[in-house]
C-alpha atoms as a PDB file:
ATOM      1  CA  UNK A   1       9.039 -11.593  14.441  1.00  0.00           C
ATOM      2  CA  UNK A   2       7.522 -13.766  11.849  1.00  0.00           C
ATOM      3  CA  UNK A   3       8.471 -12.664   8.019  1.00  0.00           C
ATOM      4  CA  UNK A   4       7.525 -13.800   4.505  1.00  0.00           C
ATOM      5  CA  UNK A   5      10.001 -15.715   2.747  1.00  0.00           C
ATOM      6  CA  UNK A   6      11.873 -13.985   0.368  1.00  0.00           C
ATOM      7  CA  UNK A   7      13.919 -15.199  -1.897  1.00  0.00           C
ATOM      8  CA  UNK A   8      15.945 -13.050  -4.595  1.00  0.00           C
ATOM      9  CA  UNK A   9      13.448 -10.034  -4.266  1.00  0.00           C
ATOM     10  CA  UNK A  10      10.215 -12.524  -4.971  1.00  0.00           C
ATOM     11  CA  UNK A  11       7.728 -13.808  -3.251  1.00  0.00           C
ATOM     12  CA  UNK A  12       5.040 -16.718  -3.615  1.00  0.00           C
ATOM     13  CA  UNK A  13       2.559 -17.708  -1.648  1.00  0.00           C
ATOM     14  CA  UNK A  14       3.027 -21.544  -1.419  1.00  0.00           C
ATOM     15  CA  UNK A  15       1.340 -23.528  -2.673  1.00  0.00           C
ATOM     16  CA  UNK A  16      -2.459 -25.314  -1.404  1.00  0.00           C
ATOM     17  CA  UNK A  17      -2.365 -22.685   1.268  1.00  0.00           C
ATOM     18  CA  UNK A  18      -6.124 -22.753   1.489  1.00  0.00           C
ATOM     19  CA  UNK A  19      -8.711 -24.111   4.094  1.00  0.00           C
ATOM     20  CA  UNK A  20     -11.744 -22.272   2.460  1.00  0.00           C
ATOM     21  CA  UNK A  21     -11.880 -21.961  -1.338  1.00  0.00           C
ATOM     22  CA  UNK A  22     -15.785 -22.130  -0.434  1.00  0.00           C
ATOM     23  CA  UNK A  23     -16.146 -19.271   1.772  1.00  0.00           C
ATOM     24  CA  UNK A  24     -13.233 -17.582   1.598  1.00  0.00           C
ATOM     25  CA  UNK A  25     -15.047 -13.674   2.322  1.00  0.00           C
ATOM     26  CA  UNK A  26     -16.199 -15.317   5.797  1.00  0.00           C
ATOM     27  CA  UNK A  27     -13.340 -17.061   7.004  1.00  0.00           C
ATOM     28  CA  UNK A  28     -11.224 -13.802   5.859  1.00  0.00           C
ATOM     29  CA  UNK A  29     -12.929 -11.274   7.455  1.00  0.00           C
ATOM     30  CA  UNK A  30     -13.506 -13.107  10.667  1.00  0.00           C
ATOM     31  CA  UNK A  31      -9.767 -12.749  11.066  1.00  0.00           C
ATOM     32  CA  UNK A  32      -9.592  -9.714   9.466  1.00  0.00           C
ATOM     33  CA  UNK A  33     -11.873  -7.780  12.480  1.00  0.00           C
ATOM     34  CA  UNK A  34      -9.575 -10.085  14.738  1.00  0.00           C
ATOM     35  CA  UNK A  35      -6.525  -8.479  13.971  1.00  0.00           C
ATOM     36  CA  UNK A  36      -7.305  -5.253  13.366  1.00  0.00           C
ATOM     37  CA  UNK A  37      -9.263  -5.164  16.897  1.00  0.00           C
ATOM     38  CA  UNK A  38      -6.298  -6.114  18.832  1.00  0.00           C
ATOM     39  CA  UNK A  39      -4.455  -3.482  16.716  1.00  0.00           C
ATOM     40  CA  UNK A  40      -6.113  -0.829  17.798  1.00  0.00           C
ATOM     41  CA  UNK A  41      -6.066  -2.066  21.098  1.00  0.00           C
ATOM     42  CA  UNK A  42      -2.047  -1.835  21.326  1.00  0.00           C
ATOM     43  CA  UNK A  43      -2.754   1.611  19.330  1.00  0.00           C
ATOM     44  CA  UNK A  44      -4.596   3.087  22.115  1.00  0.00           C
ATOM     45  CA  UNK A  45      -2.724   1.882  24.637  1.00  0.00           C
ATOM     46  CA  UNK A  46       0.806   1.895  23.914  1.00  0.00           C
ATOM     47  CA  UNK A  47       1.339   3.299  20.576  1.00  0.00           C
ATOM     48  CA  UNK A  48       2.416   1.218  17.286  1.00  0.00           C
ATOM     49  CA  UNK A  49       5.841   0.851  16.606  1.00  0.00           C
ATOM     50  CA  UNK A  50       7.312  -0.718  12.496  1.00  0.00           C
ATOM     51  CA  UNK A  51       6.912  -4.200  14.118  1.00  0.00           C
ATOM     52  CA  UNK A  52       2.808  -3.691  14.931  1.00  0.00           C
ATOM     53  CA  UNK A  53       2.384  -3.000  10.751  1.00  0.00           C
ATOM     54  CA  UNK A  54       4.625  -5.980   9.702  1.00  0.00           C
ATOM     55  CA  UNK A  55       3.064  -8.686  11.773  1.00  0.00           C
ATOM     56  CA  UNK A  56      -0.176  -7.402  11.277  1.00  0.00           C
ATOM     57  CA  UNK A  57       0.379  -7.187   7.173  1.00  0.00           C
ATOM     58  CA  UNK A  58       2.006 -10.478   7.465  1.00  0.00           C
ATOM     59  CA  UNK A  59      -1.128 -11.714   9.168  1.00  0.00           C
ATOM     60  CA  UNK A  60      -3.604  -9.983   6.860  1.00  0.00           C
ATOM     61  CA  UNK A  61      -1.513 -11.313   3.956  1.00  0.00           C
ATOM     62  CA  UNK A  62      -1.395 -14.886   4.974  1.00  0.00           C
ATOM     63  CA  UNK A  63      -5.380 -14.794   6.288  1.00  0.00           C
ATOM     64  CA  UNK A  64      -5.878 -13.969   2.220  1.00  0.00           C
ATOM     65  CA  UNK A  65      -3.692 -17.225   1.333  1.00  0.00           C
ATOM     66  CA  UNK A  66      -5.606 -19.276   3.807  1.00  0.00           C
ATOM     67  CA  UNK A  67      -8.900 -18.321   1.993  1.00  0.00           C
ATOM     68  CA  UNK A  68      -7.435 -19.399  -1.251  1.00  0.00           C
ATOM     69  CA  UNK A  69      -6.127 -16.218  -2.895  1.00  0.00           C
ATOM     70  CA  UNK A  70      -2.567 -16.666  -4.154  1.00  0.00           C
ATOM     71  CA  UNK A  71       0.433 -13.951  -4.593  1.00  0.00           C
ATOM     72  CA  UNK A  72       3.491 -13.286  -6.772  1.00  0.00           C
ATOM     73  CA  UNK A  73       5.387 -10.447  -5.355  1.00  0.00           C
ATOM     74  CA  UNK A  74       8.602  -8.915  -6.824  1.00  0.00           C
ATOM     75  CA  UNK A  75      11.150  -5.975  -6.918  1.00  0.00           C
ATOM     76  CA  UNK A  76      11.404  -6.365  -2.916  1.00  0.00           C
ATOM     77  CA  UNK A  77      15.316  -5.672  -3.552  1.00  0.00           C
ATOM     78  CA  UNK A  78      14.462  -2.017  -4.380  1.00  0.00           C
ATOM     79  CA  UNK A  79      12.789  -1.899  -1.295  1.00  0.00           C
ATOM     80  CA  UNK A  80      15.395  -3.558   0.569  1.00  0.00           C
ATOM     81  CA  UNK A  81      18.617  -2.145  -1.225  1.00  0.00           C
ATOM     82  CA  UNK A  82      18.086   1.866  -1.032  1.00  0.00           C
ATOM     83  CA  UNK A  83      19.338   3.304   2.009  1.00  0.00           C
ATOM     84  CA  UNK A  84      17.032   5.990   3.887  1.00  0.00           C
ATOM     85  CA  UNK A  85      13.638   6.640   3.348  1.00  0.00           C
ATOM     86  CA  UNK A  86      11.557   6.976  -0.230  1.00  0.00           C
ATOM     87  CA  UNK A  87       8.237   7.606  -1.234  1.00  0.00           C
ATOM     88  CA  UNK A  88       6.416   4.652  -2.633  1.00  0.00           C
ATOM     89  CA  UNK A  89       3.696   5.462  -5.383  1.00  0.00           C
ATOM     90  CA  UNK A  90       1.472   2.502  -6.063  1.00  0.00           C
ATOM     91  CA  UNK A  91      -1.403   2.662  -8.132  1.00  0.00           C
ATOM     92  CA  UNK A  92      -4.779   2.048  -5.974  1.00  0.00           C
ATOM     93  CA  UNK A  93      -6.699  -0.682  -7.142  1.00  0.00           C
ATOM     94  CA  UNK A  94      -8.487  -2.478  -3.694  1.00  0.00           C
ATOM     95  CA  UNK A  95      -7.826  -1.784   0.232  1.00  0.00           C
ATOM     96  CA  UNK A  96      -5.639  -4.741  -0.185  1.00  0.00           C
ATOM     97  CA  UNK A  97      -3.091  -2.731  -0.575  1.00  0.00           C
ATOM     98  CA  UNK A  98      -3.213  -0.532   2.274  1.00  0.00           C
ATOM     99  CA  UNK A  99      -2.823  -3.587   4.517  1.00  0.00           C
ATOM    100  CA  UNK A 100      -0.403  -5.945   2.697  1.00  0.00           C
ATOM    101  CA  UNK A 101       2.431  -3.521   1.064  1.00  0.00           C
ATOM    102  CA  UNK A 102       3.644  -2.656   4.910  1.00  0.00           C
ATOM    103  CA  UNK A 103       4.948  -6.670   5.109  1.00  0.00           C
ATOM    104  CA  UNK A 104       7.165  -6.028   2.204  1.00  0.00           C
ATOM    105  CA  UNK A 105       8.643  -2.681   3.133  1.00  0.00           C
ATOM    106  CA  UNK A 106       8.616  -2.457   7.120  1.00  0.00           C
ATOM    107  CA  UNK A 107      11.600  -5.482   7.438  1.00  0.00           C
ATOM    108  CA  UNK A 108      13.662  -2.514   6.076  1.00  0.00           C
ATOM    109  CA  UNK A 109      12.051   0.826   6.934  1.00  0.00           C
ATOM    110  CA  UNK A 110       9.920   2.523   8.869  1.00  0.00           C
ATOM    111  CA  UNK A 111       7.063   3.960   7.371  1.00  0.00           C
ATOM    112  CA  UNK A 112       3.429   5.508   7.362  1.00  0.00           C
ATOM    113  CA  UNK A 113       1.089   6.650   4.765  1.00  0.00           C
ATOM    114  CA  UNK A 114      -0.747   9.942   3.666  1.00  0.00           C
ATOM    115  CA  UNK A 115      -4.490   9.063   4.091  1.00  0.00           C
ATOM    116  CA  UNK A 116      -7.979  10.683   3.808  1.00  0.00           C
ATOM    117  CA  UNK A 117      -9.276  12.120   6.921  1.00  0.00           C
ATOM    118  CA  UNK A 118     -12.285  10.371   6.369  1.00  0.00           C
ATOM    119  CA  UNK A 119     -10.552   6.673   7.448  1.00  0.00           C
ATOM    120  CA  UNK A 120      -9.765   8.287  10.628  1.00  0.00           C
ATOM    121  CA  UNK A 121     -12.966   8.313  11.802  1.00  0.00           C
ATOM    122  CA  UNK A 122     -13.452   4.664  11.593  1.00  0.00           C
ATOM    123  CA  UNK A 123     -14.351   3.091  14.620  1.00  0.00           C
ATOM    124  CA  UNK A 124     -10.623   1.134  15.343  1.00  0.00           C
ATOM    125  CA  UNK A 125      -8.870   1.616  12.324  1.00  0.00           C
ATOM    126  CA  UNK A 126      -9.014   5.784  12.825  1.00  0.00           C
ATOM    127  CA  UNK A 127      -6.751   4.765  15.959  1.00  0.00           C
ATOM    128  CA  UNK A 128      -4.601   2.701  14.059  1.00  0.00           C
ATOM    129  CA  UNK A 129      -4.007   5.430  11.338  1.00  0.00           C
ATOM    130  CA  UNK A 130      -3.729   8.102  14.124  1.00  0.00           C
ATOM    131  CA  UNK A 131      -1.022   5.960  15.532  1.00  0.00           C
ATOM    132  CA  UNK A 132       0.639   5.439  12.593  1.00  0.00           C
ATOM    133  CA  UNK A 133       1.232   9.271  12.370  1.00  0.00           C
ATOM    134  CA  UNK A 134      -0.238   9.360   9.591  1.00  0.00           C
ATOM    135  CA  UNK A 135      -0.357  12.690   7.289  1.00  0.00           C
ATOM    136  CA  UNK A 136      -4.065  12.871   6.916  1.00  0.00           C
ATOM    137  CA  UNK A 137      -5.699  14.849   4.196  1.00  0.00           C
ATOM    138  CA  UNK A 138      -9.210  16.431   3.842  1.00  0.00           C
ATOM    139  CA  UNK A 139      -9.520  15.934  -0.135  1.00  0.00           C
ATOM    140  CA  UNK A 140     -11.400  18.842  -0.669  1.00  0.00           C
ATOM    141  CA  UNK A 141      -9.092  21.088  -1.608  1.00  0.00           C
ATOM    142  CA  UNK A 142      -5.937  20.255  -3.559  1.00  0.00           C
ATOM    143  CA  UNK A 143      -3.665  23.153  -3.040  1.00  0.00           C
ATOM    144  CA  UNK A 144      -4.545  22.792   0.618  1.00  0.00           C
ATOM    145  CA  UNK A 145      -3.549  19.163   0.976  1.00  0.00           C
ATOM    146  CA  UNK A 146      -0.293  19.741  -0.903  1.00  0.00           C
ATOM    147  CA  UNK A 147       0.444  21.599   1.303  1.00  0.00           C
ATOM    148  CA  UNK A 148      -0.426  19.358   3.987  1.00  0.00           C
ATOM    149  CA  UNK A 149       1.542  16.634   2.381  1.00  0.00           C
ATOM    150  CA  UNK A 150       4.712  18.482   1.496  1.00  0.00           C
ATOM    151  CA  UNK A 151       5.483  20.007   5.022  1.00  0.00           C
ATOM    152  CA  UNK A 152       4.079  17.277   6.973  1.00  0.00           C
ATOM    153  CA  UNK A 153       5.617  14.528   4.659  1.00  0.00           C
ATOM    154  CA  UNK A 154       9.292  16.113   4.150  1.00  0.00           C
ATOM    155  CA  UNK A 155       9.073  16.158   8.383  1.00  0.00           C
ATOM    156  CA  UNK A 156       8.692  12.368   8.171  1.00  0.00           C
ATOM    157  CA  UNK A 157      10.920  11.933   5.455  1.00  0.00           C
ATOM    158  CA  UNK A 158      13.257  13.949   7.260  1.00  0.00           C
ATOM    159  CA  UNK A 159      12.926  11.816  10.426  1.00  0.00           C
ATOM    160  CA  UNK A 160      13.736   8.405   8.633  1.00  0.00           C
ATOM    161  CA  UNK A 161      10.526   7.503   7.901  1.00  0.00           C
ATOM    162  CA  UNK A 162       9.284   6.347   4.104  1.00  0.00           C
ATOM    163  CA  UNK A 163       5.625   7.516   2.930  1.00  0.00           C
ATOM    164  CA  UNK A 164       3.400   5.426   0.713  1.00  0.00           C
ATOM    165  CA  UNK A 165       1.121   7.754  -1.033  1.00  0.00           C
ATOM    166  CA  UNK A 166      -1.422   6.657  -3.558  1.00  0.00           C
ATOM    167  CA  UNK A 167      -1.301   9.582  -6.591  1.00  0.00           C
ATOM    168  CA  UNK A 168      -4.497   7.687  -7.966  1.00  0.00           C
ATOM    169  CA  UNK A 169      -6.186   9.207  -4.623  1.00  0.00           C
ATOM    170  CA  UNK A 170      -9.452   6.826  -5.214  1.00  0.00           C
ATOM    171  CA  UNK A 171      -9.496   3.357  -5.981  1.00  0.00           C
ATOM    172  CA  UNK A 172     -10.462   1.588  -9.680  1.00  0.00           C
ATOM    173  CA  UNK A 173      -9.903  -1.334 -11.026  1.00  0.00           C
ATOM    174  CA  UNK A 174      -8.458   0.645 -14.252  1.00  0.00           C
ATOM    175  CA  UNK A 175      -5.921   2.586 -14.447  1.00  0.00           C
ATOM    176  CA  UNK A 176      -5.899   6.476 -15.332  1.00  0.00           C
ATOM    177  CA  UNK A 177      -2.834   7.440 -16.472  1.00  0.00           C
ATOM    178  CA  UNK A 178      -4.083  10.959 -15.592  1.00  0.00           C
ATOM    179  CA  UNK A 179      -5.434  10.486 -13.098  1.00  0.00           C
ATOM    180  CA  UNK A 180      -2.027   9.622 -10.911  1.00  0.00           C
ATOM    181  CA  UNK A 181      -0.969  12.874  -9.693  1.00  0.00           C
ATOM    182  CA  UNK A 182       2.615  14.632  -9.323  1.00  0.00           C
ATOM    183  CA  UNK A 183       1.870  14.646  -5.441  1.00  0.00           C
ATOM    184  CA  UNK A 184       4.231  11.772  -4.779  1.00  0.00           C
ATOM    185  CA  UNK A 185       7.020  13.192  -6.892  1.00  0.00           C
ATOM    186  CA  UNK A 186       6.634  16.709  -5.848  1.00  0.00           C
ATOM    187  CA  UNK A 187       7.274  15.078  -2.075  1.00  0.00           C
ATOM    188  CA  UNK A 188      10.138  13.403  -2.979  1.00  0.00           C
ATOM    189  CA  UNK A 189      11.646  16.408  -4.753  1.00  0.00           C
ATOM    190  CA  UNK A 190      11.121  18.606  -1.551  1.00  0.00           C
ATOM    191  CA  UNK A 191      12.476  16.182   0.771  1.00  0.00           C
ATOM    192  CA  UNK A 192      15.322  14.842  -1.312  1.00  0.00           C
ATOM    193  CA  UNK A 193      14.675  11.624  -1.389  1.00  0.00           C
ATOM    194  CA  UNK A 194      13.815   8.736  -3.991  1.00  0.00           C
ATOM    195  CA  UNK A 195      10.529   7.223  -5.183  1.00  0.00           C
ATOM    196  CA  UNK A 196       9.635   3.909  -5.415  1.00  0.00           C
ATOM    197  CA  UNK A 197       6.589   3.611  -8.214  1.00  0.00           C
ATOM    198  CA  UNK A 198       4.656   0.296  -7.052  1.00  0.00           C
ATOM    199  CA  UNK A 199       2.408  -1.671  -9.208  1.00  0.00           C
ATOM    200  CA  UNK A 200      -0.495  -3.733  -8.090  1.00  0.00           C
ATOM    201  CA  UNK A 201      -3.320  -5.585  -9.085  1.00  0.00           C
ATOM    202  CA  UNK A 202      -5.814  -6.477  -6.209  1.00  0.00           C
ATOM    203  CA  UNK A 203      -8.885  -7.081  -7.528  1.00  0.00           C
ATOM    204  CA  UNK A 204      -8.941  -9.946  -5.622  1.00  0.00           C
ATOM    205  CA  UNK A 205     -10.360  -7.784  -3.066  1.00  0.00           C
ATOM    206  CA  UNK A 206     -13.440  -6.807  -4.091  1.00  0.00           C
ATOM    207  CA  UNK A 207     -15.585  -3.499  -3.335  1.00  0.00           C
ATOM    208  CA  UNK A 208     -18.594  -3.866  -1.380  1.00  0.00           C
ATOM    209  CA  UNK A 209     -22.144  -2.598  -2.075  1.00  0.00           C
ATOM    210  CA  UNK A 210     -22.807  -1.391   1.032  1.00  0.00           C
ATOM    211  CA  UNK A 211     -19.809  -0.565   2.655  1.00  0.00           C
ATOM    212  CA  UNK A 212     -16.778  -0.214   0.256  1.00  0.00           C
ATOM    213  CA  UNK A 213     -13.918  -1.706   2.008  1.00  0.00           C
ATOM    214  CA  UNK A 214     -16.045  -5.047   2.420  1.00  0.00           C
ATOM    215  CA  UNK A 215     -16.530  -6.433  -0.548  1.00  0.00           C
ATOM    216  CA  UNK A 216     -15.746 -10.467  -1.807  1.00  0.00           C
ATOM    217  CA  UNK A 217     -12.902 -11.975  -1.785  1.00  0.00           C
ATOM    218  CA  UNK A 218     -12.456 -13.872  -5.197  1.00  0.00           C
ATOM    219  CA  UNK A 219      -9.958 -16.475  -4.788  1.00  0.00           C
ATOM    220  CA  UNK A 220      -9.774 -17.031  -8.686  1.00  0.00           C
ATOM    221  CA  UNK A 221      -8.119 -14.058  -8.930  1.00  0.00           C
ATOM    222  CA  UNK A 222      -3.732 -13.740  -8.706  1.00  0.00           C
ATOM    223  CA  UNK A 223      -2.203 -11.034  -6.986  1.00  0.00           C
ATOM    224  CA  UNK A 224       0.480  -9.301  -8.519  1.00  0.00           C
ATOM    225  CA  UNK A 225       2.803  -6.688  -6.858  1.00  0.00           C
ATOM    226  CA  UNK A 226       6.261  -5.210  -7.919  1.00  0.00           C
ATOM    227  CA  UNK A 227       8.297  -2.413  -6.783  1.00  0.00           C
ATOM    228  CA  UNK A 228       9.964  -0.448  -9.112  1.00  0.00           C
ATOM    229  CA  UNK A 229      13.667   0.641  -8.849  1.00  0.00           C
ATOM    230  CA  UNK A 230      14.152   3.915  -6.712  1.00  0.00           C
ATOM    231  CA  UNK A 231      14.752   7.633  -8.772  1.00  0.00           C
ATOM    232  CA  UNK A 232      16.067  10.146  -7.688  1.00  0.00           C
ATOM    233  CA  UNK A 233      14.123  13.498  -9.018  1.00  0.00           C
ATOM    234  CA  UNK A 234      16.251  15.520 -11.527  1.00  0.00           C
ATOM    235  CA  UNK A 235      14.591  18.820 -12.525  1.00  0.00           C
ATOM    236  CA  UNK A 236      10.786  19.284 -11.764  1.00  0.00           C
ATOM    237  CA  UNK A 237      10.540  15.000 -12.238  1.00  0.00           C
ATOM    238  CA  UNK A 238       8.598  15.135 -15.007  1.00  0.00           C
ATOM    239  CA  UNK A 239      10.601  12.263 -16.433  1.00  0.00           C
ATOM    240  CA  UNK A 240      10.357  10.191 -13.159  1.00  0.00           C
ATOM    241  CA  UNK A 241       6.570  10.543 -12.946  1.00  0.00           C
ATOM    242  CA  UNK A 242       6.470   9.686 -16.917  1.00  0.00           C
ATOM    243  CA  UNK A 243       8.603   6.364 -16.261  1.00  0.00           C
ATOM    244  CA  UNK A 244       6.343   5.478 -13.285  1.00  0.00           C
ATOM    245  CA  UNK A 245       3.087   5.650 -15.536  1.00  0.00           C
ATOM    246  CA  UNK A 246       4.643   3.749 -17.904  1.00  0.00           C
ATOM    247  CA  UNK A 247       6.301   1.071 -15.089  1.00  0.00           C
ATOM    248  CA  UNK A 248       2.546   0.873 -13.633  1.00  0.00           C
ATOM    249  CA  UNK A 249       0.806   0.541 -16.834  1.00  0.00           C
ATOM    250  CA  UNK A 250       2.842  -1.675 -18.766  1.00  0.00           C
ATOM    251  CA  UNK A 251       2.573  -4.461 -15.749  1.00  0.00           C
ATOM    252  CA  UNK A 252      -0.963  -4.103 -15.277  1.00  0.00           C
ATOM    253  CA  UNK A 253      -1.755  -4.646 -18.952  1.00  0.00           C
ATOM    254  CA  UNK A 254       0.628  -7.597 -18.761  1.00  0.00           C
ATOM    255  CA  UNK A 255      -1.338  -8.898 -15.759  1.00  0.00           C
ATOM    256  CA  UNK A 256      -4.797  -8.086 -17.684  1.00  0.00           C
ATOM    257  CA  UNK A 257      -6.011  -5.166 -16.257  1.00  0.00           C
ATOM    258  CA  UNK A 258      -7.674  -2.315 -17.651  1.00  0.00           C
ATOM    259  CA  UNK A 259      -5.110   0.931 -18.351  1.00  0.00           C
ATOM    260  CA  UNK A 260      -6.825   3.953 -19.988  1.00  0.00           C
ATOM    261  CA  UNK A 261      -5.219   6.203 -22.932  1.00  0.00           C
END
């Protein structure tokens, strides 16, 4: 199975990887539908298992390098050197991250994510999230899908599976401090297990006008990803969520984004 190469917990896309600085949206998303087609293909007809996400993260990840956008990934040893499953908490900044974070984590553990019901209904992707056994939420009601995530997710948790849940819930480019919710760490509390807080910037990946999850893809911009070291929750995890903000929000002002007081 093809892999990234990782060296001491980084990674870095190498260098002149590109074929399109020019039209790097076109090129990207040509292979973008590509991949994600046959995905859902293999979905509906024999299930996904861990090795379906890497290769196709690894293949959405290096599509992005061929159209001239450029990564610097690290912490991948707290991904690596925790045994069992966690829950990873990134902040939410682009669908980039939806697609490329399984490359980093699925060499060492099987995962899924909790998602809004309303990517299920996609046409092809809804059958890659189904098959992903996914914990889908309805985002209507919070109480409801807390629920939803805490007996659903500890069952996955339970089963040796890690959970990437996005506290943020909706994307922006900024960060809201209170805006990322205690979901994550209330999940990792029930199931006994650490969390991971992830931060990203992947503006690179633009929103679209019409339809959200197509938007440009703007080359000048780095991508930045770390993973935090794994807690374990003590008490009610106040503390843990308070170290993640601050984790998150101290490396996205470092990498120029936007945090809010």
């Amino acid at each position: 199975m093809k892999g990234l190469d990782i060296i001491n917990g980084s990674y870095r896309s190498p260098q002149n990887t590109s074929t399109s600085r020019w039209i790097p949206s076109l090129r990207f998303y040509r292979k973008l539908l590509d991949i994600l087609y046959k995905l859902g293909v293999e979905a509906r007809k024999n299930g996904l298992v861990n090795d379906n996400f890497h290769a196709t993260a690894f293949g959405i990840l290096k599509a992005l390098e061929e159209s001239g956008v450029v990564f610097e990934v690290n912490g991948v040893e707290n991904v690596s050197g925790v045994d069992g499953p966690c829950v990873f908490m990134p902040n939410h900044m682009s669908v980039m991250e939806t697609f490329v974070l399984p490359g980093f984590i699925c060499p060492y553990k099987e995962m899924t994510f909790v998602i809004k019901e309303s990517l299920t209904k996609y046409p092809v992707f809804g059958d890659i999230m189904y098959a992903m056994d996914s914990v889908v939420v309805k985002r209507k009601n919070p109480r409801e899908d807390l629920t939803v995530v805490l007996t659903e997710g500890a069952k996955k948790l339970a089963g040796g599976k890690s959970m990437i849940i996005f506290p943020q819930s909706t994307r922006t480019l900024y960060f809201s401090p209170k805006n990322y919710n205690t979901m994550g760490i209330k999940l990792a509390l029930r199931a006994n297990v650490p969390v991971v807080p992830v931060a990203v910037k992947s503006d690179a990946w633009e929103a679209g006008r019409l339809l959200k999850d197509f938007g440009k893809i703007d080359a000048s911009k780095k991508v930045y990803i770390t993973f935090g070291k794994p807690m374990r929750i003590k008490n009610r995890g106040a503390e843990e969520h308070k170290e993640s903000i601050e984790f998150i929000s101290g490396l996205l002002q470092k990498w120029g984004a936007k945090v809010l007081s």
